[in-house]
N, C-alpha and C. Protein backbone atom coordinates (compact mmCIF):
# COMPACT_ATOMS: atom_id res chain seq x y z
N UNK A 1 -37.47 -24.85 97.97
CA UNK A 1 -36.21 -24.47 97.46
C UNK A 1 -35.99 -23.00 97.70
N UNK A 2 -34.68 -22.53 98.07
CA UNK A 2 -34.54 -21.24 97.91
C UNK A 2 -34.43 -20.60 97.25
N UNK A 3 -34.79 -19.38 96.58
CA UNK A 3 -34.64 -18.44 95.36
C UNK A 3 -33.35 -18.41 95.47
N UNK A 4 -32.44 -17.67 96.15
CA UNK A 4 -31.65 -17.31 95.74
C UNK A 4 -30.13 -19.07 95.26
N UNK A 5 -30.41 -20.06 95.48
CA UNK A 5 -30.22 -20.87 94.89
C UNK A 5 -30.40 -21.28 93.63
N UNK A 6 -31.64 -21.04 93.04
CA UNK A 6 -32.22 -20.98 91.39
C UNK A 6 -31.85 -19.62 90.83
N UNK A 7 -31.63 -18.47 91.23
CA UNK A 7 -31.13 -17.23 90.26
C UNK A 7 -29.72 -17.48 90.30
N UNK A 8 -28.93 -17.80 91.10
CA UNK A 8 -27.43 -17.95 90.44
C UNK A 8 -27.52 -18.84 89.53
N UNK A 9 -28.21 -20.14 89.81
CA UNK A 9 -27.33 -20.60 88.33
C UNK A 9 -27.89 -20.37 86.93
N UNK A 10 -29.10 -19.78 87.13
CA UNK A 10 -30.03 -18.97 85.91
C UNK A 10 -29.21 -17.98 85.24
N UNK A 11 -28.71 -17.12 85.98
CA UNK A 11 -27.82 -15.88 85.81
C UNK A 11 -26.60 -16.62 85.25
N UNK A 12 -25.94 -17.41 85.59
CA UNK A 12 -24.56 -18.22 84.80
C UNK A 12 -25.27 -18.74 83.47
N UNK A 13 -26.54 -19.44 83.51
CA UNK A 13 -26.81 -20.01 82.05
C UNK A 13 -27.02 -19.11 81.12
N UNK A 14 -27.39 -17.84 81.69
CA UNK A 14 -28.06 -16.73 81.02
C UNK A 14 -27.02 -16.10 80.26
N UNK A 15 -25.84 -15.67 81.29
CA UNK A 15 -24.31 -15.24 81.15
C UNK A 15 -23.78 -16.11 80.15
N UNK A 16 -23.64 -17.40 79.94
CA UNK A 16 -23.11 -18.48 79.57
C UNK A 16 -23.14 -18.39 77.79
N UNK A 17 -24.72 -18.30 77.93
CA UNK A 17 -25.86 -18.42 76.35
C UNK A 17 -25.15 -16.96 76.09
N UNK A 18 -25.37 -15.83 76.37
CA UNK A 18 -25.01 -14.39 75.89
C UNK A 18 -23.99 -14.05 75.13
N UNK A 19 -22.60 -15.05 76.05
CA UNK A 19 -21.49 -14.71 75.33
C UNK A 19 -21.16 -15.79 74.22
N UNK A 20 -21.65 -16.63 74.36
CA UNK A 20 -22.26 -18.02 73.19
C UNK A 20 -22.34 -16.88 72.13
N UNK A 21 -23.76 -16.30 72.13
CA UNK A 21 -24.52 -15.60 70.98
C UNK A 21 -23.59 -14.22 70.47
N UNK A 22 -22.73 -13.86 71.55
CA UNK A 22 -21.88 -12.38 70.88
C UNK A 22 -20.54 -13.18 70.27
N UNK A 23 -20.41 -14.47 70.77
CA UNK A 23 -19.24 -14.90 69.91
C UNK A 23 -19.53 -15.65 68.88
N UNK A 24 -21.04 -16.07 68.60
CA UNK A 24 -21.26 -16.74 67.31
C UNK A 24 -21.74 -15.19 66.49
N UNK A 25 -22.00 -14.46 66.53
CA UNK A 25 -22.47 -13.17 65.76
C UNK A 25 -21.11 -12.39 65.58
N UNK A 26 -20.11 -12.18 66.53
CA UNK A 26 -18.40 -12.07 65.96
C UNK A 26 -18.30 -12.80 65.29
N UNK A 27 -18.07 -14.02 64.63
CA UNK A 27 -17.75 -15.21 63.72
C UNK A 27 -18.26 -14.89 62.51
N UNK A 28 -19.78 -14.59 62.18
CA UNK A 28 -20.65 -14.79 61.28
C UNK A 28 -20.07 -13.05 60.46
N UNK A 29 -19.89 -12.07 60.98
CA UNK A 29 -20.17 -11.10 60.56
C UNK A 29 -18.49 -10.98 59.74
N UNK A 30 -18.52 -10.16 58.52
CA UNK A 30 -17.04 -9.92 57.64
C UNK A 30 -16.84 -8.71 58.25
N UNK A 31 -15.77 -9.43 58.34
CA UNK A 31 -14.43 -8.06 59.38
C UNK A 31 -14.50 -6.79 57.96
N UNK A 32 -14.40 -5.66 58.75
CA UNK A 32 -14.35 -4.26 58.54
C UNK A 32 -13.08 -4.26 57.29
N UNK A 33 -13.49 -3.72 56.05
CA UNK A 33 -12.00 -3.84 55.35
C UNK A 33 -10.72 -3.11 55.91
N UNK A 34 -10.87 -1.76 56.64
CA UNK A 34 -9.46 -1.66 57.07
C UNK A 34 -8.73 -2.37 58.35
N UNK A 35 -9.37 -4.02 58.28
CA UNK A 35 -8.77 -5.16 59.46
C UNK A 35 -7.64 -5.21 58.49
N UNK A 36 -7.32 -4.98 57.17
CA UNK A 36 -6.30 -5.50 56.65
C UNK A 36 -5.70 -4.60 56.30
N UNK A 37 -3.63 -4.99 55.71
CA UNK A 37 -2.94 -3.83 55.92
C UNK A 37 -3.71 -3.60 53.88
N UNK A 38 -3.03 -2.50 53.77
CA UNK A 38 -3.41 -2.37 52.03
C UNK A 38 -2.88 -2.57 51.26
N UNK A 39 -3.17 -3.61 49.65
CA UNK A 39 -2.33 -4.35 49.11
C UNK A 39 -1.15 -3.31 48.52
N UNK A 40 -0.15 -3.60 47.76
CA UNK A 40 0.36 -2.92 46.99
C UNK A 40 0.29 -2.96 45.54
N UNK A 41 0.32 -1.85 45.14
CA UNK A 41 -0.06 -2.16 43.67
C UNK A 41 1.49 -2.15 43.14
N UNK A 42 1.74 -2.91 42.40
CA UNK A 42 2.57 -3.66 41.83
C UNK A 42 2.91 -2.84 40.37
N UNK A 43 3.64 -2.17 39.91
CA UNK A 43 3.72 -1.31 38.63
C UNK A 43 4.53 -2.42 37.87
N UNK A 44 3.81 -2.86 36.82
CA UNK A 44 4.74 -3.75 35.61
C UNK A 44 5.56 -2.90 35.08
N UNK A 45 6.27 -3.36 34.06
CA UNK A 45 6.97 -2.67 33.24
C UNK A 45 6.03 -2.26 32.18
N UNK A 46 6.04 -0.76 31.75
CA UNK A 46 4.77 -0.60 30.45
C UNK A 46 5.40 -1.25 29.25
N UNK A 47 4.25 -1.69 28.36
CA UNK A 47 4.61 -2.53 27.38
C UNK A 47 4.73 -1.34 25.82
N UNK A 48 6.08 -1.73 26.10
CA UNK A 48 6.13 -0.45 24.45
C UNK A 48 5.22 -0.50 23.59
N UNK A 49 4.86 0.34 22.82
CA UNK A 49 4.02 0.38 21.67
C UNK A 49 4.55 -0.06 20.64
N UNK A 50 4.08 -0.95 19.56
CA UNK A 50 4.88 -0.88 18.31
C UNK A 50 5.47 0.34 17.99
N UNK A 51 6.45 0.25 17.36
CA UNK A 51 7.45 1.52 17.27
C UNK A 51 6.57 1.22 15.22
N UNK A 52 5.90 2.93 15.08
CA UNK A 52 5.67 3.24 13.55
C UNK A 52 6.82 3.13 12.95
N UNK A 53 6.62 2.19 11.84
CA UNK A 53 7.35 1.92 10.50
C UNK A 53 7.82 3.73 9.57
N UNK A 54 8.88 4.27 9.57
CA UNK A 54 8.52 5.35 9.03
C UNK A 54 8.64 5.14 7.75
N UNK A 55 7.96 5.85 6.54
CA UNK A 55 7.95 5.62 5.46
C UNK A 55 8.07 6.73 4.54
N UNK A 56 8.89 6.33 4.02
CA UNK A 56 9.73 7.91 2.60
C UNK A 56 8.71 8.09 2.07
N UNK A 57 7.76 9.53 2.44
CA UNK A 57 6.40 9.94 1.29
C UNK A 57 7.21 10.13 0.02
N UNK A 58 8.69 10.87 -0.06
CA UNK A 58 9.12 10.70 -1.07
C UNK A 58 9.40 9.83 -2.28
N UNK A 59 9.72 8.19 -1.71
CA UNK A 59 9.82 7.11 -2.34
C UNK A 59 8.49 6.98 -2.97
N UNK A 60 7.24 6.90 -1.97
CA UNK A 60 6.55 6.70 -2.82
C UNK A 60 5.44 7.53 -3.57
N UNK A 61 5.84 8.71 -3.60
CA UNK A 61 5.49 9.67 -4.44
C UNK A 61 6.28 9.35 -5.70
N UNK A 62 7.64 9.22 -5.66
CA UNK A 62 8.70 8.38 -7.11
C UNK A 62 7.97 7.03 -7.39
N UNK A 63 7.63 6.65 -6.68
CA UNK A 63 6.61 4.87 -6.97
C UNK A 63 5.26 5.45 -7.96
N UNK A 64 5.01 6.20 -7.38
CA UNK A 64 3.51 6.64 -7.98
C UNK A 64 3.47 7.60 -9.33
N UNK A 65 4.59 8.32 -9.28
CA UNK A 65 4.80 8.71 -10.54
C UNK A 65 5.25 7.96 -11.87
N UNK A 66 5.81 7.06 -11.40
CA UNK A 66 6.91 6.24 -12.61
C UNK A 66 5.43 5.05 -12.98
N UNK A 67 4.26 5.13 -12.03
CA UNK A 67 3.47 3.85 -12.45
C UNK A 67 2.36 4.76 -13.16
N UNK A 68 2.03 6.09 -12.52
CA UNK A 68 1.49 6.98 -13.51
C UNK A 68 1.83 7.42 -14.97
N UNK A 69 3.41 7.29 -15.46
CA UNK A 69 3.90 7.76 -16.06
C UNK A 69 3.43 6.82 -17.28
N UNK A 70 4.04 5.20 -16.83
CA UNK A 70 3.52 4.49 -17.64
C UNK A 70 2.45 3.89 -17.85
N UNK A 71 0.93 4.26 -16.94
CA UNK A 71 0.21 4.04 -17.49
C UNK A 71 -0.29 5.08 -18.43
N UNK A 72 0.44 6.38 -18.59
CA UNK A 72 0.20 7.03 -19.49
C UNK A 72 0.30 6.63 -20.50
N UNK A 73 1.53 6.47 -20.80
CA UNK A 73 2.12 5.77 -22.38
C UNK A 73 1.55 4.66 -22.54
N UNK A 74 1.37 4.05 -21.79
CA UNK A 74 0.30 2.72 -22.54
C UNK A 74 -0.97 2.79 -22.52
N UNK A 75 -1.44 4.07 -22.28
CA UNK A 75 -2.93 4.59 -22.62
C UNK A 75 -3.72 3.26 -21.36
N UNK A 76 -3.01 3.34 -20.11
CA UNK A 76 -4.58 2.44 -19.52
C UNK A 76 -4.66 3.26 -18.37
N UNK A 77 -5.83 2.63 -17.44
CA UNK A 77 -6.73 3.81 -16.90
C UNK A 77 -5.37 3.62 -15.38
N UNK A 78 -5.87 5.28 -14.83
CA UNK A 78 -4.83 5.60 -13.57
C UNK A 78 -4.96 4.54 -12.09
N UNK A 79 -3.93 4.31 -11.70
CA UNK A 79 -4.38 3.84 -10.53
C UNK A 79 -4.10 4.86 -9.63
N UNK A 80 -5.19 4.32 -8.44
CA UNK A 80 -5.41 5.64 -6.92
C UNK A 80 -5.39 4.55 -5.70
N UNK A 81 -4.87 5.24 -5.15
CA UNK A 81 -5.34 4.44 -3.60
C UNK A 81 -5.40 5.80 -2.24
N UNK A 82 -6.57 5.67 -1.62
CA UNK A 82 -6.74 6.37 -0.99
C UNK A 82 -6.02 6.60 0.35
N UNK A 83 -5.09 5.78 0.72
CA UNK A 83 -4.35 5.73 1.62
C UNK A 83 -3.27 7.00 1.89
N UNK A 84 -3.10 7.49 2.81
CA UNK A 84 -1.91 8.85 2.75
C UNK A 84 -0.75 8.18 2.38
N UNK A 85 0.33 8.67 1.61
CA UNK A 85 1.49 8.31 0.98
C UNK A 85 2.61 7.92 2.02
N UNK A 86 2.22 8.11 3.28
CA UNK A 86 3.40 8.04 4.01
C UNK A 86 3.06 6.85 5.11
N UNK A 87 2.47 5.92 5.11
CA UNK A 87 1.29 4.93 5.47
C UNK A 87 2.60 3.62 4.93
N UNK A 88 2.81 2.69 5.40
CA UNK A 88 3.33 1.43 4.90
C UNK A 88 2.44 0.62 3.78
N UNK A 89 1.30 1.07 4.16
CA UNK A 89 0.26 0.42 3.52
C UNK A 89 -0.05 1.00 1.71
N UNK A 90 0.43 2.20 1.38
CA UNK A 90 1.12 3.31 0.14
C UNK A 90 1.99 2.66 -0.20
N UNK A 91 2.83 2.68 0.80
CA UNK A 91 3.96 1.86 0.07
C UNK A 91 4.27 0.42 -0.58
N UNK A 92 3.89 -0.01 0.13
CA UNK A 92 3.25 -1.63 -0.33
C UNK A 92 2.68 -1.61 -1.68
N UNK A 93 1.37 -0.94 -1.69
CA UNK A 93 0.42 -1.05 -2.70
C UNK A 93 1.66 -0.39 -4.03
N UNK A 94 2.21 0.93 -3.92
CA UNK A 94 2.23 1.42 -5.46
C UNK A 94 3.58 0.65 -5.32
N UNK A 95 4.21 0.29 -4.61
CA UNK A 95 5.74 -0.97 -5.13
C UNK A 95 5.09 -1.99 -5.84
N UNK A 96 4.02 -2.85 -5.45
CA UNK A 96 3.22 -3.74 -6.38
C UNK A 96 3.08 -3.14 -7.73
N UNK A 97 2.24 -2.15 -7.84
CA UNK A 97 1.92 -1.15 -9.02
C UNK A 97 3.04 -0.87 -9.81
N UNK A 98 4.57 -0.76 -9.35
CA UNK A 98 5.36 -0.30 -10.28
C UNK A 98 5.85 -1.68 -10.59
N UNK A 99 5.86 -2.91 -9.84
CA UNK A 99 6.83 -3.63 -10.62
C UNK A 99 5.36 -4.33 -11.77
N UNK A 100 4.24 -4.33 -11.35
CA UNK A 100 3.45 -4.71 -12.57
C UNK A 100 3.39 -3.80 -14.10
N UNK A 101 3.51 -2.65 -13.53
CA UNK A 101 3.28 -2.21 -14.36
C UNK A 101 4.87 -2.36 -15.51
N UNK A 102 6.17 -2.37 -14.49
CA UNK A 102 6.97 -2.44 -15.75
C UNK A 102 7.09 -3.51 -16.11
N UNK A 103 6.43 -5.05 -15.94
CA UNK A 103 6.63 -6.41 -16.51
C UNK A 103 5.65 -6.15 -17.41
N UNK A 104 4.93 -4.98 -17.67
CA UNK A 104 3.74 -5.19 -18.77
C UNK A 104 4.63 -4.13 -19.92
N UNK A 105 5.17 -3.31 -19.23
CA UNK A 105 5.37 -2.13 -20.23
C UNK A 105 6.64 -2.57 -20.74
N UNK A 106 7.43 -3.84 -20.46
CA UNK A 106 8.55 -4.40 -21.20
C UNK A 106 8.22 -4.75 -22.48
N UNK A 107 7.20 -5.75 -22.48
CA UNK A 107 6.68 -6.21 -23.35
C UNK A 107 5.24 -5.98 -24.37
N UNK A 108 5.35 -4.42 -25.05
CA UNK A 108 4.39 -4.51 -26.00
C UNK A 108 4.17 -5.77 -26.43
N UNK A 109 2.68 -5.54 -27.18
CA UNK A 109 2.41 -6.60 -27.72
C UNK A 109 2.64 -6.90 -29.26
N UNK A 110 2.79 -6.01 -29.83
CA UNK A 110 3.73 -6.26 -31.50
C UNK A 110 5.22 -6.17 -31.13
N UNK A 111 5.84 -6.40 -30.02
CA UNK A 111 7.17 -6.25 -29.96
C UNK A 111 8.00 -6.88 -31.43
N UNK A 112 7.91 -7.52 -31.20
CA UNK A 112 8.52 -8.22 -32.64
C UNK A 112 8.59 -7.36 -33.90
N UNK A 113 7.75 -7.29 -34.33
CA UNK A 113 7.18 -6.10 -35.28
C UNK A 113 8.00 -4.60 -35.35
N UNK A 114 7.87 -4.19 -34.49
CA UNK A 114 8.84 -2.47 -33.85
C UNK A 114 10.11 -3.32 -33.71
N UNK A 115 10.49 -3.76 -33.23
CA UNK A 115 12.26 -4.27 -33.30
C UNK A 115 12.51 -4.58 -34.93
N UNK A 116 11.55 -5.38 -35.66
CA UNK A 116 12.35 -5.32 -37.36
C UNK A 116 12.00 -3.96 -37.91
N UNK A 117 10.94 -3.38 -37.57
CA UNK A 117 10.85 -2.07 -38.45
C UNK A 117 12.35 -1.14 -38.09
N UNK A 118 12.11 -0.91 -36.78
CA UNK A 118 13.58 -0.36 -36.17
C UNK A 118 14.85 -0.76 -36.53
N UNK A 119 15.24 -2.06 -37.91
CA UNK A 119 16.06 -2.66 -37.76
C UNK A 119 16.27 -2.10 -38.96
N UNK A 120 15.07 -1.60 -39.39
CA UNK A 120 15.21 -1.14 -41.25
C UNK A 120 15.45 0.39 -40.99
N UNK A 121 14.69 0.94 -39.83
CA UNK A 121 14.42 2.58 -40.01
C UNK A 121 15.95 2.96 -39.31
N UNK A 122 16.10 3.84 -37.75
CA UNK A 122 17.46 4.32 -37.83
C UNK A 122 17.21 4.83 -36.51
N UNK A 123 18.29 4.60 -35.41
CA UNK A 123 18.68 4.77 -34.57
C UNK A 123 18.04 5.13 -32.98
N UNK A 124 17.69 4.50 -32.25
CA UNK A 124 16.90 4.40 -31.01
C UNK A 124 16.80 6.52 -31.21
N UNK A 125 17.49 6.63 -30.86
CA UNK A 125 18.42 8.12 -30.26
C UNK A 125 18.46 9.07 -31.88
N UNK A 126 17.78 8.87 -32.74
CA UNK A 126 17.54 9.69 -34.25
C UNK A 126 17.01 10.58 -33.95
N UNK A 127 18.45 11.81 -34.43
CA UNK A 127 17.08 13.67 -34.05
C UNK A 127 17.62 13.85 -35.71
N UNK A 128 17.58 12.91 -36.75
CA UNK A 128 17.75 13.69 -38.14
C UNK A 128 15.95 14.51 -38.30
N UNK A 129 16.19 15.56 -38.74
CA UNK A 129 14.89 16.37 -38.92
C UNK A 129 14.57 15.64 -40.52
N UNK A 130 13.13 14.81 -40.82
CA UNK A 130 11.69 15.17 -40.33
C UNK A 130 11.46 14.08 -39.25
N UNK A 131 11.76 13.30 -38.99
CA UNK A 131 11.70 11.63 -38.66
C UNK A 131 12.56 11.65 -37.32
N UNK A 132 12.11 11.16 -36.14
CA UNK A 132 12.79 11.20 -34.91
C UNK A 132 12.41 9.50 -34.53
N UNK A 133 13.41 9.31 -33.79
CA UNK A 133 13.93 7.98 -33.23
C UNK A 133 14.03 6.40 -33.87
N UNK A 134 14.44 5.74 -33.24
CA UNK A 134 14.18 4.32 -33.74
C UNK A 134 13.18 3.93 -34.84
N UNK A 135 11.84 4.29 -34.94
CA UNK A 135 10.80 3.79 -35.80
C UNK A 135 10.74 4.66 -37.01
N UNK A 136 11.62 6.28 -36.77
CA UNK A 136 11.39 7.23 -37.60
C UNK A 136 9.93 7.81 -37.51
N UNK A 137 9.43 8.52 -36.38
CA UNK A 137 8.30 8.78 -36.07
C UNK A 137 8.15 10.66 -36.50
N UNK A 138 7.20 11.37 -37.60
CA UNK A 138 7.28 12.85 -37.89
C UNK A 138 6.29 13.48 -36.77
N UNK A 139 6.21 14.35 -36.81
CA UNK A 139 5.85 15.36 -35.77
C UNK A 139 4.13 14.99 -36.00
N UNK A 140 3.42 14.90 -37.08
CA UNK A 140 2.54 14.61 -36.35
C UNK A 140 1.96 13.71 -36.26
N UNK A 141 2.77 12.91 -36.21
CA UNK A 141 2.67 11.26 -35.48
C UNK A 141 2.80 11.30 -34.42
N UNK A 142 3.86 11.73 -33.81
CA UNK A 142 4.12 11.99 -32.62
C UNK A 142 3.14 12.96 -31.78
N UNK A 143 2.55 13.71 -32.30
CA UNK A 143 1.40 14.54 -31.94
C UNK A 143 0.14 14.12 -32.00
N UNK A 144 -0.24 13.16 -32.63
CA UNK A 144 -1.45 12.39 -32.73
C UNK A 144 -1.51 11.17 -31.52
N UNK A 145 -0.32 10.30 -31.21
CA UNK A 145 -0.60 9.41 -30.64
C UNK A 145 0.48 9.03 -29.18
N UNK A 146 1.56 10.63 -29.33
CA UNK A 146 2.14 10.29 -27.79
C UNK A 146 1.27 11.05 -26.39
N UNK A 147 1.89 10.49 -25.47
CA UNK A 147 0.64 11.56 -24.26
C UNK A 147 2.25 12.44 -24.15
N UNK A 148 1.21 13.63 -23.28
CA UNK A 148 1.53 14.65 -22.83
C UNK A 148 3.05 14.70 -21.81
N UNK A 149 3.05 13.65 -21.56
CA UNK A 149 4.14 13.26 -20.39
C UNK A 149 5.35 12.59 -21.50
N UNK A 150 4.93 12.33 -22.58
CA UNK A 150 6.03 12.69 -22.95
C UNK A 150 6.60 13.32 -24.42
N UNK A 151 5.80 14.25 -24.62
CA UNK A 151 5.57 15.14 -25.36
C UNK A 151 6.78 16.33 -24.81
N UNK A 152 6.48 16.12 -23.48
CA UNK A 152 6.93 17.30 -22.71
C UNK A 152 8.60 16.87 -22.97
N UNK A 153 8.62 15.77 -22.89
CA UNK A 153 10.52 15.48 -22.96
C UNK A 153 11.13 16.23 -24.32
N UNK A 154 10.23 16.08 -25.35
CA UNK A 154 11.01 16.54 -26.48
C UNK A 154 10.09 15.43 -27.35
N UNK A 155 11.22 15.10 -29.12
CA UNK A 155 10.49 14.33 -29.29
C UNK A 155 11.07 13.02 -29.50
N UNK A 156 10.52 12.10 -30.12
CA UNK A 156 10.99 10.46 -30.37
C UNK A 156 12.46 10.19 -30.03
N UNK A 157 13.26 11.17 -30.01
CA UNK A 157 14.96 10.69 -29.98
C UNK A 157 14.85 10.92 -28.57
N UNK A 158 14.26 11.43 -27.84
CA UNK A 158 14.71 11.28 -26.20
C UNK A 158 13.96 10.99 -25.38
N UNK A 159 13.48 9.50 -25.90
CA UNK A 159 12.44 8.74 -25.43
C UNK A 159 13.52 7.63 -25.61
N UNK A 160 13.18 6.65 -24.35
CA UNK A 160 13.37 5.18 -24.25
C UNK A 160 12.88 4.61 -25.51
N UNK A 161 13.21 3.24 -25.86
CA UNK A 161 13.15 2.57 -27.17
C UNK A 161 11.10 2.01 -26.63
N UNK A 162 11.18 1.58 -25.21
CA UNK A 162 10.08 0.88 -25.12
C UNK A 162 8.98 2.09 -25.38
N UNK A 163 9.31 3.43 -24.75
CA UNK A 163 8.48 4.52 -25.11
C UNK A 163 7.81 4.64 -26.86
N UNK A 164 9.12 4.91 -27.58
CA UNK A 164 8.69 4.67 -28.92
C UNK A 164 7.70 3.40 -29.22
N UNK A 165 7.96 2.35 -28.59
CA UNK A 165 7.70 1.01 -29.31
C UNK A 165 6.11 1.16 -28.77
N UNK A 166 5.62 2.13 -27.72
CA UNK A 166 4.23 1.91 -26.62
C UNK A 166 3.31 3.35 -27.70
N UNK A 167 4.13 4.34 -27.98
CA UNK A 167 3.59 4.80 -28.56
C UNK A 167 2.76 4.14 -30.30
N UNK A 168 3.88 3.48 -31.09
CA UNK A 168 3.43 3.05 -32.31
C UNK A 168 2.32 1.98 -32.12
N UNK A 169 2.50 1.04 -30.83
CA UNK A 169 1.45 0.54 -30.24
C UNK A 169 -0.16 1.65 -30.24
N UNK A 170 0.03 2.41 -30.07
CA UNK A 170 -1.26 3.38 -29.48
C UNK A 170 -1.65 3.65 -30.94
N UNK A 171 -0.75 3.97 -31.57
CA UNK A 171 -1.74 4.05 -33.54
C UNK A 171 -1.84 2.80 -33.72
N UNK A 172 -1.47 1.66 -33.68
CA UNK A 172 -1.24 0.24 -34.26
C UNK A 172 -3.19 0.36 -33.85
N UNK A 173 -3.83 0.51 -32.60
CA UNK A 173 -4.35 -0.02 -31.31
C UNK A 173 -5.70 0.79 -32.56
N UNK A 174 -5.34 2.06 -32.62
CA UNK A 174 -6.18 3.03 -33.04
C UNK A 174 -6.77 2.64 -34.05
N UNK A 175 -6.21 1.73 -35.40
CA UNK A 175 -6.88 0.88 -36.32
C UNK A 175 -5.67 1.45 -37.58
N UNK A 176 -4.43 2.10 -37.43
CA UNK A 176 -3.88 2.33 -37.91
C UNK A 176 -2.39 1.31 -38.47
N UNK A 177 -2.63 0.58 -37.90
CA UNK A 177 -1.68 -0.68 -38.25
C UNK A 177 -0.39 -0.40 -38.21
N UNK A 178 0.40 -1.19 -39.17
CA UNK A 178 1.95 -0.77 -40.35
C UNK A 178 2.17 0.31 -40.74
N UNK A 179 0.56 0.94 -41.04
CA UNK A 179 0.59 1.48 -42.48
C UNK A 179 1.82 2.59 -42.22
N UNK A 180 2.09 3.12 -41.04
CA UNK A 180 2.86 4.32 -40.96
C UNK A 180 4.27 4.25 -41.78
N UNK A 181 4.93 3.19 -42.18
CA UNK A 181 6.01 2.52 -42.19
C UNK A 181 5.31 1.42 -43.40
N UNK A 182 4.99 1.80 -44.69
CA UNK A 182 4.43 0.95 -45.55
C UNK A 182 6.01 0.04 -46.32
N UNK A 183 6.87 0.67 -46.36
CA UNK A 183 7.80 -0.21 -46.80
C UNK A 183 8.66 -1.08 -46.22
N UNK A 184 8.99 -0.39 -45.21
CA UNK A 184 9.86 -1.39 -43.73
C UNK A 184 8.60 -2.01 -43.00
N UNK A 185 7.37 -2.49 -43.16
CA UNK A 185 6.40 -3.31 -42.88
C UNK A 185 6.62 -4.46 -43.91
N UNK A 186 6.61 -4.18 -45.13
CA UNK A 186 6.35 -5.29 -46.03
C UNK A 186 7.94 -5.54 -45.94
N UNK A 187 8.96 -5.16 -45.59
CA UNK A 187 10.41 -5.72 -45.87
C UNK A 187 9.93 -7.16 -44.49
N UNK A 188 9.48 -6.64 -43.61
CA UNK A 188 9.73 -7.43 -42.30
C UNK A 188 8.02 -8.26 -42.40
N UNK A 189 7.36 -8.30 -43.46
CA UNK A 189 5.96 -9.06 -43.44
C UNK A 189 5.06 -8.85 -42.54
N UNK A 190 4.79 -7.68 -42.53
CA UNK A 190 3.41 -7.28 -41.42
C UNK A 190 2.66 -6.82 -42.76
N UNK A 191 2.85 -6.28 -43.53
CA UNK A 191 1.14 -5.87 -44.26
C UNK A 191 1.27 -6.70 -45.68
């Protein structure tokens, strides 16, 4: 046989297989990332923030006083909440606080009692000197058993009726009973 008969077609199989193997190794291998164009980034619309609730520190500084006020007069312990006053969460809490506190402070608990004494004694609004308001309360009655908050108003005649009625509560409470009022007690049957 002649050589040069067996190297051509060696050289074609050889040629043949080569570009076989550079086009199966193109196939196999991941294209270069800038083969592709570049995505776009797409801007949503930004999503608003809840818009803050604003809240009157004022309101509830007036919330917190009027529930302070009366837990004064009814002698029970203060409420606090540590929350800043201007917080929804302030507000919430001492609006709870004031309407409890005035469904309690409507109703002393001798109510009954202070409405007949008051029915015998004289005038919600009484500044006759020694004896001031509705129950006829003297100075140091009023000095023994009102608080400070409302001491400061003046005395028994410029107080609310429930004020008077929370105070005689606070001697009633003290172990002092009727007795203040020994005759308009026994007219109305408390002693």
């Amino acid at each position: 046989m002649k050589p040069k008969r067996v190297v051509v077609p060696m050289l074609v199989v050889a040629l043949a297989v080569a570009v076989a193997a550079s086009a199966l190794a193109a196939a196999s291998t991941t294209p270069p990332r800038h083969a592709y164009p570049p995505t776009k980034t797409v801007l949503l619309p930004a999503s608003k923030p809840k818009p803050r609730r604003h809240v009157n520190a004022a309101l509830v500084r007036r919330l917190r006083g009027t529930v302070w006020r009366w837990q004064a007069v009814m002698g029970t312990r203060r409420a606090y909440l540590a929350a800043p006053l201007h917080t929804p969460r302030a507000l919430r809490y001492w609006r709870q606080q004031a309407r409890a506190i005035s469904r309690l402070a409507a109703r002393p608990p001798h109510k009954s009692g202070w409405l007949c004494i008051h029915h015998f004694e004289g005038s919600w609004a009484d500044g006759g000197d020694p004896y001031w308001g509705g129950l006829q309360m003297d100075r140091g009655f009023m000095r023994a058993y009102a608080p400070r908050v409302l001491l400061r108003r003046g005395w028994a005649n410029r107080w609310t009726s429930l004020e008077q009625m929370w105070v005689a509560e606070r001697a009633h409470r003290s172990g002092r009973g009727y007795t203040p009022w020994p005759n308009t007690a026994r007219y109305c049957g408390l002693l």
